[in-house]
N, C-alpha and C. Protein backbone atom coordinates (compact mmCIF):
# COMPACT_ATOMS: atom_id res chain seq x y z
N UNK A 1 3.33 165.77 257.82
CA UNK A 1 3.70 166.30 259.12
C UNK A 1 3.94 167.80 258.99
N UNK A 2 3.58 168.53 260.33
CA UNK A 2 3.52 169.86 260.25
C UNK A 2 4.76 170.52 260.12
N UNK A 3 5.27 171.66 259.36
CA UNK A 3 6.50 171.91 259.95
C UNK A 3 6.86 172.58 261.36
N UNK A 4 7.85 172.82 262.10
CA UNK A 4 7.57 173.45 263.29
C UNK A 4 8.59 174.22 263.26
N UNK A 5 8.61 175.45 262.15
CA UNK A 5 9.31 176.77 262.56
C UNK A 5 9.69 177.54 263.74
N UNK A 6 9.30 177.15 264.76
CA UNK A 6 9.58 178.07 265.47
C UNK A 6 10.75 177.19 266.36
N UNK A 7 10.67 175.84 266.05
CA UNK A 7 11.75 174.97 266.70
C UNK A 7 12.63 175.05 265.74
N UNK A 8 12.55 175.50 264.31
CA UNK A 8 13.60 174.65 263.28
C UNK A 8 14.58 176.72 263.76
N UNK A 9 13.93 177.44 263.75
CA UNK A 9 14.16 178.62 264.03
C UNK A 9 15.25 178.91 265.16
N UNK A 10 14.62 178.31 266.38
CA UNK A 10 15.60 178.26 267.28
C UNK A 10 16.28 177.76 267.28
N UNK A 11 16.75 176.52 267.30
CA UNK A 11 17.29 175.48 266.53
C UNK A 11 18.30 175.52 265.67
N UNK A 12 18.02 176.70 264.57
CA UNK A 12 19.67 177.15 264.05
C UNK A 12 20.38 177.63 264.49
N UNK A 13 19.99 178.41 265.74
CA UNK A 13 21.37 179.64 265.99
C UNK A 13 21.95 178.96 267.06
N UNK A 14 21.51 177.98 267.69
CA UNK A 14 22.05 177.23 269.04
C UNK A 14 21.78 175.90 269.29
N UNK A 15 22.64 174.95 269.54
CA UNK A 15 22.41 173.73 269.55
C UNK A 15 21.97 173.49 270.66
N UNK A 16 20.66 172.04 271.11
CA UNK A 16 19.97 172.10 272.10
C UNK A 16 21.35 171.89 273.32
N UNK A 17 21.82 171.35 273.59
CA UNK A 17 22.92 170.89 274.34
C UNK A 17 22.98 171.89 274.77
N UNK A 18 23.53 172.89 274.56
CA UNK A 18 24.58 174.03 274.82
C UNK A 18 23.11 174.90 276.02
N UNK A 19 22.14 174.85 275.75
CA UNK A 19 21.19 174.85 276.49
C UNK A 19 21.05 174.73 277.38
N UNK A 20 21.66 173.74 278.31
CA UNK A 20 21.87 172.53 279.22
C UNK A 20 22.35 172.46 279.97
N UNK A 21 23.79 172.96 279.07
CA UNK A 21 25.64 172.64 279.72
C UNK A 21 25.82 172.69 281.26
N UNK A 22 25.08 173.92 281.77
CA UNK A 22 25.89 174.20 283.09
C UNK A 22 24.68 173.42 284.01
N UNK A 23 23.67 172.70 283.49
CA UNK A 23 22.87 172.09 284.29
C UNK A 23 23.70 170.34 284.92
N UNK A 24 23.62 170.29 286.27
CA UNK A 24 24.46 169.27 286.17
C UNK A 24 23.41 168.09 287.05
N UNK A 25 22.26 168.38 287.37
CA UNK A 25 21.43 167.13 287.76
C UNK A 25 20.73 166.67 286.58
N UNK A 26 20.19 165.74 286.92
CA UNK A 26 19.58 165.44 285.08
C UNK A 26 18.49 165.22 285.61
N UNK A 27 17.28 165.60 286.74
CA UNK A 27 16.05 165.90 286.69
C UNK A 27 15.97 166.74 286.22
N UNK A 28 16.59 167.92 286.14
CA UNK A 28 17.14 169.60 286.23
C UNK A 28 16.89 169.60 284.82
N UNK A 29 17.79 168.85 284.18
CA UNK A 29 17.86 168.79 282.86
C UNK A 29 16.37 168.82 282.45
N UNK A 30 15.29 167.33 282.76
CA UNK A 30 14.72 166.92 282.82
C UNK A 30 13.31 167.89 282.73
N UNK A 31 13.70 168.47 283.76
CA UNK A 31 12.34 169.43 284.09
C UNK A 31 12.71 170.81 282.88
N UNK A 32 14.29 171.08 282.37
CA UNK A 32 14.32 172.55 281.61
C UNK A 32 14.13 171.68 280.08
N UNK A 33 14.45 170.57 279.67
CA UNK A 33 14.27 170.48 279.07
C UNK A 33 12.34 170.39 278.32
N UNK A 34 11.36 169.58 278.96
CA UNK A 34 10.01 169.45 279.25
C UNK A 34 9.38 171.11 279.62
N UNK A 35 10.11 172.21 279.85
CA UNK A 35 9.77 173.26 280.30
C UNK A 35 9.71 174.21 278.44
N UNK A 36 11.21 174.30 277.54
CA UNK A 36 11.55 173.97 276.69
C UNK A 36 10.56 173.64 275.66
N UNK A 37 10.02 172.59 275.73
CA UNK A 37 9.45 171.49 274.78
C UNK A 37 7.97 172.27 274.57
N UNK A 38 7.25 172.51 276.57
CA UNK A 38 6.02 173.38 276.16
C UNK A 38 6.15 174.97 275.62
N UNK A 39 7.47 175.13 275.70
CA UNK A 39 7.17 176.67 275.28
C UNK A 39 7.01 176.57 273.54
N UNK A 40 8.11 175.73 273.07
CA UNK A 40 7.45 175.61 271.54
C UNK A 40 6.71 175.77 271.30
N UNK A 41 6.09 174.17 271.60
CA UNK A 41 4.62 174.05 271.20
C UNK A 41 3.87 174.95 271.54
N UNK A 42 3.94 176.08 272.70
CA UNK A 42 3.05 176.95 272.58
C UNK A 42 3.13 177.93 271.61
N UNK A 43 4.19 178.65 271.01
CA UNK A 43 4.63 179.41 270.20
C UNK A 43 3.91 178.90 268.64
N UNK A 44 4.49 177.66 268.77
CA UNK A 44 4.14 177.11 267.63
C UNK A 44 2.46 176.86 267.32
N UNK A 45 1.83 177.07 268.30
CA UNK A 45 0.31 176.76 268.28
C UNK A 45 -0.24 178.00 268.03
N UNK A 46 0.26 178.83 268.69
CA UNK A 46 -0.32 180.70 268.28
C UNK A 46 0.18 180.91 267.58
N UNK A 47 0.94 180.60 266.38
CA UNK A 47 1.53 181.35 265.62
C UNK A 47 0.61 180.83 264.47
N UNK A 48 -0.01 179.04 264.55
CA UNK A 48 -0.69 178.97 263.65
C UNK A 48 -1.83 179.41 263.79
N UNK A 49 -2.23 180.14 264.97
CA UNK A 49 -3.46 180.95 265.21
C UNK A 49 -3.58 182.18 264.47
N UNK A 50 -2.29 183.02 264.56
CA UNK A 50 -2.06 184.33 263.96
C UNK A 50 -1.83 183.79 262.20
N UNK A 51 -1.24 183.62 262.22
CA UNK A 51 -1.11 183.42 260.62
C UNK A 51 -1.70 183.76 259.74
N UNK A 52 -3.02 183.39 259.98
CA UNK A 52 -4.22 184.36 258.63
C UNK A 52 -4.04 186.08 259.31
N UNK A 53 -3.99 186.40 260.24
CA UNK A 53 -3.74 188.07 259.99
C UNK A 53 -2.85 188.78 260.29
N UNK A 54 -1.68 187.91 260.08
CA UNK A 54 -0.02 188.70 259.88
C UNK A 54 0.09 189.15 258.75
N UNK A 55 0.52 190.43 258.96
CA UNK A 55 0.78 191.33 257.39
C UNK A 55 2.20 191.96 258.59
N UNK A 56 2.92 192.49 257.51
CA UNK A 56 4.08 193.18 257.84
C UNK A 56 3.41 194.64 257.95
N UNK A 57 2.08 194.97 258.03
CA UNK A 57 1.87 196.66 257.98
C UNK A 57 1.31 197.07 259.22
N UNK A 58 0.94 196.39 259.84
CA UNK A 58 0.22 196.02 261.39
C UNK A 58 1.54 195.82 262.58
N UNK A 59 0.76 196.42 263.37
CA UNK A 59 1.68 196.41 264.59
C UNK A 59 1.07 195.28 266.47
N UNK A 60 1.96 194.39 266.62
CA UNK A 60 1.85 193.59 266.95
C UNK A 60 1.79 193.48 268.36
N UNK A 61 1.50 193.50 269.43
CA UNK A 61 1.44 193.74 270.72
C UNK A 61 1.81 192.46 271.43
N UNK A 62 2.62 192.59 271.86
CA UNK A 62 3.46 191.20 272.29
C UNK A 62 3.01 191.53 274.41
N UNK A 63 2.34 190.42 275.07
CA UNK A 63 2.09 190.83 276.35
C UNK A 63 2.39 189.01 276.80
N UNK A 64 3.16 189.30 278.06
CA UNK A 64 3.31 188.09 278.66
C UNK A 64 4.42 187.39 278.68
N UNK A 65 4.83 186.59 279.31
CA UNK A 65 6.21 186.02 280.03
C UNK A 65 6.74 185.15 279.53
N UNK A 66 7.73 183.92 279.85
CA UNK A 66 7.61 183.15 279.36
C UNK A 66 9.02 183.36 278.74
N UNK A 67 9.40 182.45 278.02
CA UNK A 67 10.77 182.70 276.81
C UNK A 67 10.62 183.66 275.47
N UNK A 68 9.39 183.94 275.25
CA UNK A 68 9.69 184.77 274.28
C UNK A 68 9.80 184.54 272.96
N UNK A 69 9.47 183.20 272.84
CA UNK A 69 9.86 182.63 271.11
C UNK A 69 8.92 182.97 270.11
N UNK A 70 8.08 183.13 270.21
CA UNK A 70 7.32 183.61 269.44
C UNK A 70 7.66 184.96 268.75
N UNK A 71 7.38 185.92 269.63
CA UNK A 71 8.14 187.62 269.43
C UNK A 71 9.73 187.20 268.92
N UNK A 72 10.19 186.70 269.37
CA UNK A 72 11.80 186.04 268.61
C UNK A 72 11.63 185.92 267.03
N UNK A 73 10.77 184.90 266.98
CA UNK A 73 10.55 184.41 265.67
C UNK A 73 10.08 185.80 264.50
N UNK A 74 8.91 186.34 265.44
CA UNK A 74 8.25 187.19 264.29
C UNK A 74 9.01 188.41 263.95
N UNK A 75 9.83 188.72 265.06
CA UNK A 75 11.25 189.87 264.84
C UNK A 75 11.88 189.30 263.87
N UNK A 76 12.16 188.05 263.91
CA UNK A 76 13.30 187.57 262.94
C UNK A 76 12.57 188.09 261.53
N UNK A 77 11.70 187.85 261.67
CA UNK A 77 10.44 187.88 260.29
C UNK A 77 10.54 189.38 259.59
N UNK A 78 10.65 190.21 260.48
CA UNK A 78 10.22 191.56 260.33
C UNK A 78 8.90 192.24 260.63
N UNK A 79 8.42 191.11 261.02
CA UNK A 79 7.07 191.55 261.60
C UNK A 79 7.26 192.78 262.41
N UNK A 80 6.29 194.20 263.01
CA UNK A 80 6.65 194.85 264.01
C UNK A 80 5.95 194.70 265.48
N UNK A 81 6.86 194.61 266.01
CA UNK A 81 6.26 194.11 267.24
C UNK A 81 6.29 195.47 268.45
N UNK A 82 5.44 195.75 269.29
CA UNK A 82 5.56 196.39 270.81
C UNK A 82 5.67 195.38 271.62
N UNK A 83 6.31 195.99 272.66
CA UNK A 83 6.29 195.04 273.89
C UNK A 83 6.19 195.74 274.86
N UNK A 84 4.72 194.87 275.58
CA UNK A 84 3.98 195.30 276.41
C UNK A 84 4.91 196.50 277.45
N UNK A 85 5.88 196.05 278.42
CA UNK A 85 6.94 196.62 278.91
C UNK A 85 7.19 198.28 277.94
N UNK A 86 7.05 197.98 277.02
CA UNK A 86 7.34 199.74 276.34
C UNK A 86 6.29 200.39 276.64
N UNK A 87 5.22 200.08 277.34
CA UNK A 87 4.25 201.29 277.72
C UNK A 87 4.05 201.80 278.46
């Protein structure tokens, strides 16, 4: 099984719950949680896209919405990143 860094990543600094807390319908829940779930997996799917040409000497152009986990992750990394917004 694959590992999925970018969940085990987020995942340390905050417990999913706490995520949640002030949500008090549980479709609500329902729909942030399933909202959540695809942003991983998307992170987690481009990241195994990028992977063969991440070097720490290259500069990274981060464009587009969304939560952000990806650019999260690769900051954590040291990767260097722009964001789109800085231009």
């Amino acid at each position: 099984m694959k590992e999925k860094v970018i969940e085990t990543y987020l995942f340390s600094g905050i417990k999913k719950e706490k995520l949640f807390e002030n949500i008090n319908d549980k479709d609500e829940i329902a729909a942030a949680e399933k909202y959540l779930q695809n942003a991983i997996n998307d992170a987690e799917f481009t990241l195994s896209l990028l992977k063969p040409y991440l070097n720490h000497e290259i500069k990274i152009l981060e464009v587009g919405g969304g939560l952000h986990l990806l650019a999260s992750y690769l900051l954590k990394q040291a990767y260097k990143l722009v964001i789109a917004s800085e231009f």
